[in-house]
N, C-alpha and C. Protein backbone atom coordinates (compact mmCIF):
# COMPACT_ATOMS: atom_id res chain seq x y z
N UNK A 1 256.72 -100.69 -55.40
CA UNK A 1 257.10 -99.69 -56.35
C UNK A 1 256.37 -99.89 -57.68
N UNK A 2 256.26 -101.26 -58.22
CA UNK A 2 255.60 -101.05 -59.54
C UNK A 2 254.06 -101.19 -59.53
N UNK A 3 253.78 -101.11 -58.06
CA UNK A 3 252.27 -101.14 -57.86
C UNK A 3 251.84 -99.47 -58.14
N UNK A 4 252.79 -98.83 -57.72
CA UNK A 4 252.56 -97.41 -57.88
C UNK A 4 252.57 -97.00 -59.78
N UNK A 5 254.04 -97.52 -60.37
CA UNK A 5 254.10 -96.82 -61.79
C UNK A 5 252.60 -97.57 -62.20
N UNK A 6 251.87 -98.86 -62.04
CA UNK A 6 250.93 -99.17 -62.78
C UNK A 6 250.07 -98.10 -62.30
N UNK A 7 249.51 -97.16 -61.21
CA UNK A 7 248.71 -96.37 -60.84
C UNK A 7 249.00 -95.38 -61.98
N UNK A 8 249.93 -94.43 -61.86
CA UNK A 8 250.55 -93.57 -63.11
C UNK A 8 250.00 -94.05 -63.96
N UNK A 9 250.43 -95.05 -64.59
CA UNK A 9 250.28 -95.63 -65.74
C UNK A 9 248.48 -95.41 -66.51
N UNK A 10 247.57 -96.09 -65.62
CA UNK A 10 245.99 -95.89 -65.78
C UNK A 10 245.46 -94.70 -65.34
N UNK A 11 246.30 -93.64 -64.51
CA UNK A 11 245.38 -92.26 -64.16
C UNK A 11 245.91 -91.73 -65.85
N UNK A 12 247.32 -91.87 -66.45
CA UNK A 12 247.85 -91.16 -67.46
C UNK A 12 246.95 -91.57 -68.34
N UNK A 13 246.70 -92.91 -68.57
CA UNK A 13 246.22 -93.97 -69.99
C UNK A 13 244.63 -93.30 -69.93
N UNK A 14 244.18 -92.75 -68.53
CA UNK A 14 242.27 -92.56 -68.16
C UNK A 14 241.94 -91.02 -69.11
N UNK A 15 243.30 -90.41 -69.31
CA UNK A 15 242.59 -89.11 -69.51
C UNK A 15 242.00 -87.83 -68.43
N UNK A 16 243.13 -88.56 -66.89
CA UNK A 16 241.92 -87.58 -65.99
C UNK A 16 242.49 -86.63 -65.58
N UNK A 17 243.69 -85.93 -66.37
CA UNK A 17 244.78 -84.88 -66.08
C UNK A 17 243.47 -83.62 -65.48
N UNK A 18 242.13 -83.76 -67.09
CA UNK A 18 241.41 -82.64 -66.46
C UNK A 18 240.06 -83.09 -65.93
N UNK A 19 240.28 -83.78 -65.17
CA UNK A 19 238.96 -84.39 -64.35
C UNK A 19 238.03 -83.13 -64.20
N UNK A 20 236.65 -83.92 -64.13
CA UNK A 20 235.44 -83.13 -63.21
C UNK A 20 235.99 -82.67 -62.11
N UNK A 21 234.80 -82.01 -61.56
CA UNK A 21 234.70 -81.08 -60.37
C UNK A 21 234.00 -82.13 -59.23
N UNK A 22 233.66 -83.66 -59.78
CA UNK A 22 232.89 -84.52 -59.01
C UNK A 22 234.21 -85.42 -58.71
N UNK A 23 234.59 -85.31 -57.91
CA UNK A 23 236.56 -86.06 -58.01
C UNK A 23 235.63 -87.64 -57.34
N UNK A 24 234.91 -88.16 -56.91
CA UNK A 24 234.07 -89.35 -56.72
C UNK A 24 233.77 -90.08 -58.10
N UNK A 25 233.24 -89.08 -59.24
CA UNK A 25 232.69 -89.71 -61.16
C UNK A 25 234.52 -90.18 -60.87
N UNK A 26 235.64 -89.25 -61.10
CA UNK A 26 236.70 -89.56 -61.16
C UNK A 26 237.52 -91.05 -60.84
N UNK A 27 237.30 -91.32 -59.63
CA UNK A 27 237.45 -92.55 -58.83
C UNK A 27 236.53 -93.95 -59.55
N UNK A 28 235.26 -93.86 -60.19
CA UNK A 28 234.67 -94.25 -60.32
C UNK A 28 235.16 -95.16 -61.72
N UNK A 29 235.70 -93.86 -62.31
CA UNK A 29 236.09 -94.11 -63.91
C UNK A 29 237.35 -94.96 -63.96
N UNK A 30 238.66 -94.63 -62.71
CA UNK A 30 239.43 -94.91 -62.84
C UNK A 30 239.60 -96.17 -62.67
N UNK A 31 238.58 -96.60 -61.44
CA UNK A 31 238.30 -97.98 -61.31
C UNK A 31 238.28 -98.52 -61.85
N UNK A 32 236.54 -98.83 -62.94
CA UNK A 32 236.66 -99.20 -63.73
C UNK A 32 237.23 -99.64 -65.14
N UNK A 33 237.80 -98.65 -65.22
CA UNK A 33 239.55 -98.84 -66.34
C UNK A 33 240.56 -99.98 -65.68
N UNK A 34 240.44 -99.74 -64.53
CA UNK A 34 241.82 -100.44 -63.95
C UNK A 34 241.00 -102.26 -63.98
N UNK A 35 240.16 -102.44 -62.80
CA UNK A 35 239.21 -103.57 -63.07
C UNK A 35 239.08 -104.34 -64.59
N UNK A 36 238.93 -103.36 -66.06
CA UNK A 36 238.96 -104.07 -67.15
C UNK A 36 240.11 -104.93 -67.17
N UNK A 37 241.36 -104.07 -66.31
CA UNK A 37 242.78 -105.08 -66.67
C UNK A 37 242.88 -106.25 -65.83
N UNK A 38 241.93 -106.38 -64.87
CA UNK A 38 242.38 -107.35 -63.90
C UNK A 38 241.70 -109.04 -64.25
N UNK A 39 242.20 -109.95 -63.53
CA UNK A 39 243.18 -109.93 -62.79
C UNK A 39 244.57 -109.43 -63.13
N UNK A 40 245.22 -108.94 -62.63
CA UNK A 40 246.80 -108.16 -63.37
C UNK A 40 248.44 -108.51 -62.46
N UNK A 41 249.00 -109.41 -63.00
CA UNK A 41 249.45 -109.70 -62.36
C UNK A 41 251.00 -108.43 -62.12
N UNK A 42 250.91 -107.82 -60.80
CA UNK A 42 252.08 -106.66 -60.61
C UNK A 42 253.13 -107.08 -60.90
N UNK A 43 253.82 -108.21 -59.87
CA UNK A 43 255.28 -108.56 -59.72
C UNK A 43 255.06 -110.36 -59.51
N UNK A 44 256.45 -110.79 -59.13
CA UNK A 44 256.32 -112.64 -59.57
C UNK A 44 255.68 -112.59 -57.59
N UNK A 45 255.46 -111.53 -57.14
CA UNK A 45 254.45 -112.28 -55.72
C UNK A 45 253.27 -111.18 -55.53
N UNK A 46 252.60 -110.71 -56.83
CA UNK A 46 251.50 -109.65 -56.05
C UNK A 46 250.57 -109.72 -57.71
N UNK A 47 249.24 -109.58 -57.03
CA UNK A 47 248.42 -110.00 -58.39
C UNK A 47 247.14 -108.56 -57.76
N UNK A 48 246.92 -107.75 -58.81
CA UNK A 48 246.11 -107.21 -58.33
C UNK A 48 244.62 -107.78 -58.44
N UNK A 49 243.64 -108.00 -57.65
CA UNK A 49 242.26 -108.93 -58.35
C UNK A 49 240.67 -107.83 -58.74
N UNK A 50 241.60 -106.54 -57.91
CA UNK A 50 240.41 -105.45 -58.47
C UNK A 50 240.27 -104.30 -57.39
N UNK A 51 239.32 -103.54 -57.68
CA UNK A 51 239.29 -101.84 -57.27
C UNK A 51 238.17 -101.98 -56.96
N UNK A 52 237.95 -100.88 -55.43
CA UNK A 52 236.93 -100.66 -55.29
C UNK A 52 236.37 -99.30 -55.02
N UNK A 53 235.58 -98.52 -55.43
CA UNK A 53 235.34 -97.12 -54.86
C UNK A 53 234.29 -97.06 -53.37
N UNK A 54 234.86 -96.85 -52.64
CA UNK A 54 234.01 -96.90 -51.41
C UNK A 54 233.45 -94.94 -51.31
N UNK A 55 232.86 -95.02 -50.12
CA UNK A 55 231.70 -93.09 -50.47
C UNK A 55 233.33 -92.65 -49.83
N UNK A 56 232.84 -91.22 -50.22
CA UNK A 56 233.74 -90.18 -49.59
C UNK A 56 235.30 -90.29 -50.20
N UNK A 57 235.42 -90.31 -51.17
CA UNK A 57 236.51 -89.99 -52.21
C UNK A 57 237.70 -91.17 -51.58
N UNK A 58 237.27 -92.35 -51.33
CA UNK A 58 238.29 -93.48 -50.98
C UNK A 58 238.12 -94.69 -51.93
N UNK A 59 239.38 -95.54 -52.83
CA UNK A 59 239.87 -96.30 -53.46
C UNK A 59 240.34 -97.49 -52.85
N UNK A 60 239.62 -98.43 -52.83
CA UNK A 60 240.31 -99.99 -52.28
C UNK A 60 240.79 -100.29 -53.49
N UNK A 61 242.61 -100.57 -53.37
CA UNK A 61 242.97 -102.15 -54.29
C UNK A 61 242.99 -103.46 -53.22
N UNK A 62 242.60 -104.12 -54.08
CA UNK A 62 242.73 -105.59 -53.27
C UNK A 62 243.62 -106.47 -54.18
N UNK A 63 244.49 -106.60 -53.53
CA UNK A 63 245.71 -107.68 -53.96
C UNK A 63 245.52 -109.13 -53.33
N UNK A 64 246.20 -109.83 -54.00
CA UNK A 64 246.97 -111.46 -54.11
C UNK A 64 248.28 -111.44 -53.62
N UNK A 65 248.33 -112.24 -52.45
CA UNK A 65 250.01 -112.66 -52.25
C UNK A 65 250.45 -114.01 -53.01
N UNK A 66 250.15 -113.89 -54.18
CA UNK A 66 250.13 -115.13 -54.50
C UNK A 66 251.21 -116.31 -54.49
N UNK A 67 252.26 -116.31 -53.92
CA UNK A 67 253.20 -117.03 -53.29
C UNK A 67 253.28 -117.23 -52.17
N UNK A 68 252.76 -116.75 -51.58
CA UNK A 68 252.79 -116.61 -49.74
C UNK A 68 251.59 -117.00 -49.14
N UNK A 69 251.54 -117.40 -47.59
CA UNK A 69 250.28 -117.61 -46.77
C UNK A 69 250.87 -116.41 -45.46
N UNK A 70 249.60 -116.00 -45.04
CA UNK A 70 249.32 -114.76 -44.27
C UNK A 70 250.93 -115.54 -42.91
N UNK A 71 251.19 -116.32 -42.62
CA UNK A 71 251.84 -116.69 -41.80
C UNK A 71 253.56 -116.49 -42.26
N UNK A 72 253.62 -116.40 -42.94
CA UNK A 72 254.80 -115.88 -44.20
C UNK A 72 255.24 -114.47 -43.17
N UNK A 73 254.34 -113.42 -43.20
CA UNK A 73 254.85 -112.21 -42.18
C UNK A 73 254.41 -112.07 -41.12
N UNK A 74 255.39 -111.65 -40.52
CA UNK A 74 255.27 -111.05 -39.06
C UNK A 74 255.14 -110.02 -38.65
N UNK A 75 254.10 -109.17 -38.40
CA UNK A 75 253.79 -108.19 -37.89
C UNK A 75 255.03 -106.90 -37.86
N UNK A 76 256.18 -107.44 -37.09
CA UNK A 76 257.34 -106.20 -37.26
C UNK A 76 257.59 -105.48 -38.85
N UNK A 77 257.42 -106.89 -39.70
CA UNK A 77 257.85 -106.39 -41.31
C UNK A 77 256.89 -105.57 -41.90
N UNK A 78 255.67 -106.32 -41.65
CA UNK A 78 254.47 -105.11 -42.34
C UNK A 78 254.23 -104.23 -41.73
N UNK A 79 254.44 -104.02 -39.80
CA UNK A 79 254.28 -102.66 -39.79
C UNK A 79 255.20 -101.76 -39.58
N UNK A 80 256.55 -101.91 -39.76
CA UNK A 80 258.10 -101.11 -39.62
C UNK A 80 258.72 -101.21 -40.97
N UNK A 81 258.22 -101.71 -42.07
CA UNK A 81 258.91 -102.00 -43.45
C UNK A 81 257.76 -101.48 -44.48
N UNK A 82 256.91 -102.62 -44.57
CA UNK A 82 256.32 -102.82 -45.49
C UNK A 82 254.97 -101.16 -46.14
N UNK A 83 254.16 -100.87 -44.82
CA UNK A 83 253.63 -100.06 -44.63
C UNK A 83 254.36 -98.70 -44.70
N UNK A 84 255.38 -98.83 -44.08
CA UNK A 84 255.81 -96.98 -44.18
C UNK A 84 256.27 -96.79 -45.64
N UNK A 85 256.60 -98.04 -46.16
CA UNK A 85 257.30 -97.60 -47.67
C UNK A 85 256.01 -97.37 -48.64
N UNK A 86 254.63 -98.11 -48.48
CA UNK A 86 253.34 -97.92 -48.79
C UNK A 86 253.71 -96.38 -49.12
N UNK A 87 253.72 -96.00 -47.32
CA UNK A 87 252.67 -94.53 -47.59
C UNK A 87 253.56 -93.31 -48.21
N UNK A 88 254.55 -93.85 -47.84
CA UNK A 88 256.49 -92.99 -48.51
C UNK A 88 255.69 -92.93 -50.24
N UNK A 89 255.39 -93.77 -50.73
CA UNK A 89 255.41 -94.15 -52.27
C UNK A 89 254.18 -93.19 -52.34
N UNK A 90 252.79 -93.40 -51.58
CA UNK A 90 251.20 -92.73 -52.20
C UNK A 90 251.83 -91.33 -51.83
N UNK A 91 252.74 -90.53 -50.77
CA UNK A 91 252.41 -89.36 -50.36
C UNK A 91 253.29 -88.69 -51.15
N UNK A 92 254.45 -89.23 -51.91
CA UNK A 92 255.62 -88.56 -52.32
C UNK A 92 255.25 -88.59 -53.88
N UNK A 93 254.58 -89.61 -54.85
CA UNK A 93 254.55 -90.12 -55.86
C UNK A 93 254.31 -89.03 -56.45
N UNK A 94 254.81 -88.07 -57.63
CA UNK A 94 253.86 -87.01 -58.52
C UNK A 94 252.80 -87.22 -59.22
N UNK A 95 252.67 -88.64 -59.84
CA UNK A 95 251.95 -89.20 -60.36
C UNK A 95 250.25 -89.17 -59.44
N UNK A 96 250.76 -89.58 -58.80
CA UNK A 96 249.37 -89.38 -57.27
C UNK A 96 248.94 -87.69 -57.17
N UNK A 97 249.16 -87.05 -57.57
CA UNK A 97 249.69 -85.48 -56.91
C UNK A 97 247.91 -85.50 -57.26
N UNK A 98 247.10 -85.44 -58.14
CA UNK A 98 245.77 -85.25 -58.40
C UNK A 98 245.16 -85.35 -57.24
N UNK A 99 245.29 -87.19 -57.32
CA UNK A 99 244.20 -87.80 -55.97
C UNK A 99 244.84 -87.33 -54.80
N UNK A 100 246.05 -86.70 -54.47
CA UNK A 100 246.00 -86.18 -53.14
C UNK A 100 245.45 -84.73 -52.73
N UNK A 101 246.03 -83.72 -53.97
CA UNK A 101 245.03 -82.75 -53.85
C UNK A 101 243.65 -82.93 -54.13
N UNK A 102 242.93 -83.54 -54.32
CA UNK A 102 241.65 -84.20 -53.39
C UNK A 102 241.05 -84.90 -52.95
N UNK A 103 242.03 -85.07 -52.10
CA UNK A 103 241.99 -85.74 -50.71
C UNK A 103 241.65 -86.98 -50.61
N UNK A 104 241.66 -87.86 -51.56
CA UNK A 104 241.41 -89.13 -51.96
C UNK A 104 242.16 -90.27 -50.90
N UNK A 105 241.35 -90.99 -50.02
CA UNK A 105 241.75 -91.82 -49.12
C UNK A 105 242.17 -93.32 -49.95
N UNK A 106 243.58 -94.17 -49.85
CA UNK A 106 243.75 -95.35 -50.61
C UNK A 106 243.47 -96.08 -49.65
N UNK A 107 243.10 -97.27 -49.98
CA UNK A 107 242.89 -98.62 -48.95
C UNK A 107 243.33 -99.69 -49.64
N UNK A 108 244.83 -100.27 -49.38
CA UNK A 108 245.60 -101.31 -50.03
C UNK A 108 245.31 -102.40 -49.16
N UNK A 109 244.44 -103.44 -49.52
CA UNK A 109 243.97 -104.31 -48.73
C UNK A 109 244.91 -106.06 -49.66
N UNK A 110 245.48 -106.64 -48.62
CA UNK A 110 246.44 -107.84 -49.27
C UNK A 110 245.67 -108.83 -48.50
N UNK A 111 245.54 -110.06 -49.28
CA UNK A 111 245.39 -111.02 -48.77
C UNK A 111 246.19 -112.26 -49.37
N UNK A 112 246.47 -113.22 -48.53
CA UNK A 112 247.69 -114.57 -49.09
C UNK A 112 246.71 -115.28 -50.25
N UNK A 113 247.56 -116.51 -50.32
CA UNK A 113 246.98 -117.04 -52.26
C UNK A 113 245.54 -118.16 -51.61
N UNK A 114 245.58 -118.43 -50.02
CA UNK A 114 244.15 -118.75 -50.16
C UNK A 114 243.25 -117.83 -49.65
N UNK A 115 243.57 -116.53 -50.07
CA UNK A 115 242.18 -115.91 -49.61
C UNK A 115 242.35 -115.22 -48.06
N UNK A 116 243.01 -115.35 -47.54
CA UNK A 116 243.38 -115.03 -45.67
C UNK A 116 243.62 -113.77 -45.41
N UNK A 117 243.33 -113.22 -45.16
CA UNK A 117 243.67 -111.71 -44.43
C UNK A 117 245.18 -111.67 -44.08
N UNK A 118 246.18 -110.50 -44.78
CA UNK A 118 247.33 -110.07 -44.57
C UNK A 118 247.14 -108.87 -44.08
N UNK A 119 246.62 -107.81 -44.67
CA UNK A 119 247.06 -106.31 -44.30
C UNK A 119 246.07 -105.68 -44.89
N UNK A 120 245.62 -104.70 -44.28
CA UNK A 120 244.89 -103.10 -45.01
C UNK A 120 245.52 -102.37 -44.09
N UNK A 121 245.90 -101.41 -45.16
CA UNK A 121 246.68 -100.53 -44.79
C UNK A 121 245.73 -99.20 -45.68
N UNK A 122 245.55 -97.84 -44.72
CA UNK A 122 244.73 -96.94 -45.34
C UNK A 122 245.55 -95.56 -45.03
N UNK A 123 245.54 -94.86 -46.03
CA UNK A 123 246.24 -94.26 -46.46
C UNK A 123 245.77 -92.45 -47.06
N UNK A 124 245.66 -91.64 -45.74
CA UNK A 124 245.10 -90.24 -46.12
C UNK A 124 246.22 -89.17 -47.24
């Protein structure tokens, strides 16, 4: 949840209520705004470490579990819990309402505090 208000938070703080017609410059900008703040730490177990704009109007965050090792979850939680509340939060959020009317793909990619592969989860 407060991974989302910080999203709000930097599309509001970016100025991109009236974005270009290039919604990619958009992504680009927002990134980089967000990246100046990082590393940023979300909550006492999630650190964001940075943004990435990949082609075709898609946004990687890449997070820190920084309390946890990838062995911490089990498959049932991230994909019957963890994930549907993900996409509940990007598809419902008003704050998001921009990047979904165009069509902006998220890619929330987590990894544990040494570095290990947890989850990407992608998000139309």
């Amino acid at each position: 949840m407060k991974k989302t208000f910080f999203l709000i938070f930097i599309l509001t703080n970016c100025n991109l209520i009236n974005a270009p017609e290039d919604f990619q410059s958009v992504l680009t900008i927002t990134s980089q705004k967000i990246n100046q703040k990082c590393p940023m730490v979300v909550d006492k177990n999630t650190q964001l470490d940075n943004t990435v704009v990949l082609s075709n109007k898609k946004i990687q965050y890449n997070y820190t579990l920084i309390n946890n090792l990838a062995e911490d979850f089990d498959n049932d939680y991230l994909n019957n819990e963890f994930t549907p509340s993900l996409i509940l939060q990007v598809k419902t959020n008003p704050g998001l309402k921009l990047f979904r009317d165009n069509d902006v793909t998220f890619s929330y990619y987590y990894q544990d505090k040494n570095g290990k592969f947890v989850l990407n989860t992608i998000i139309t």
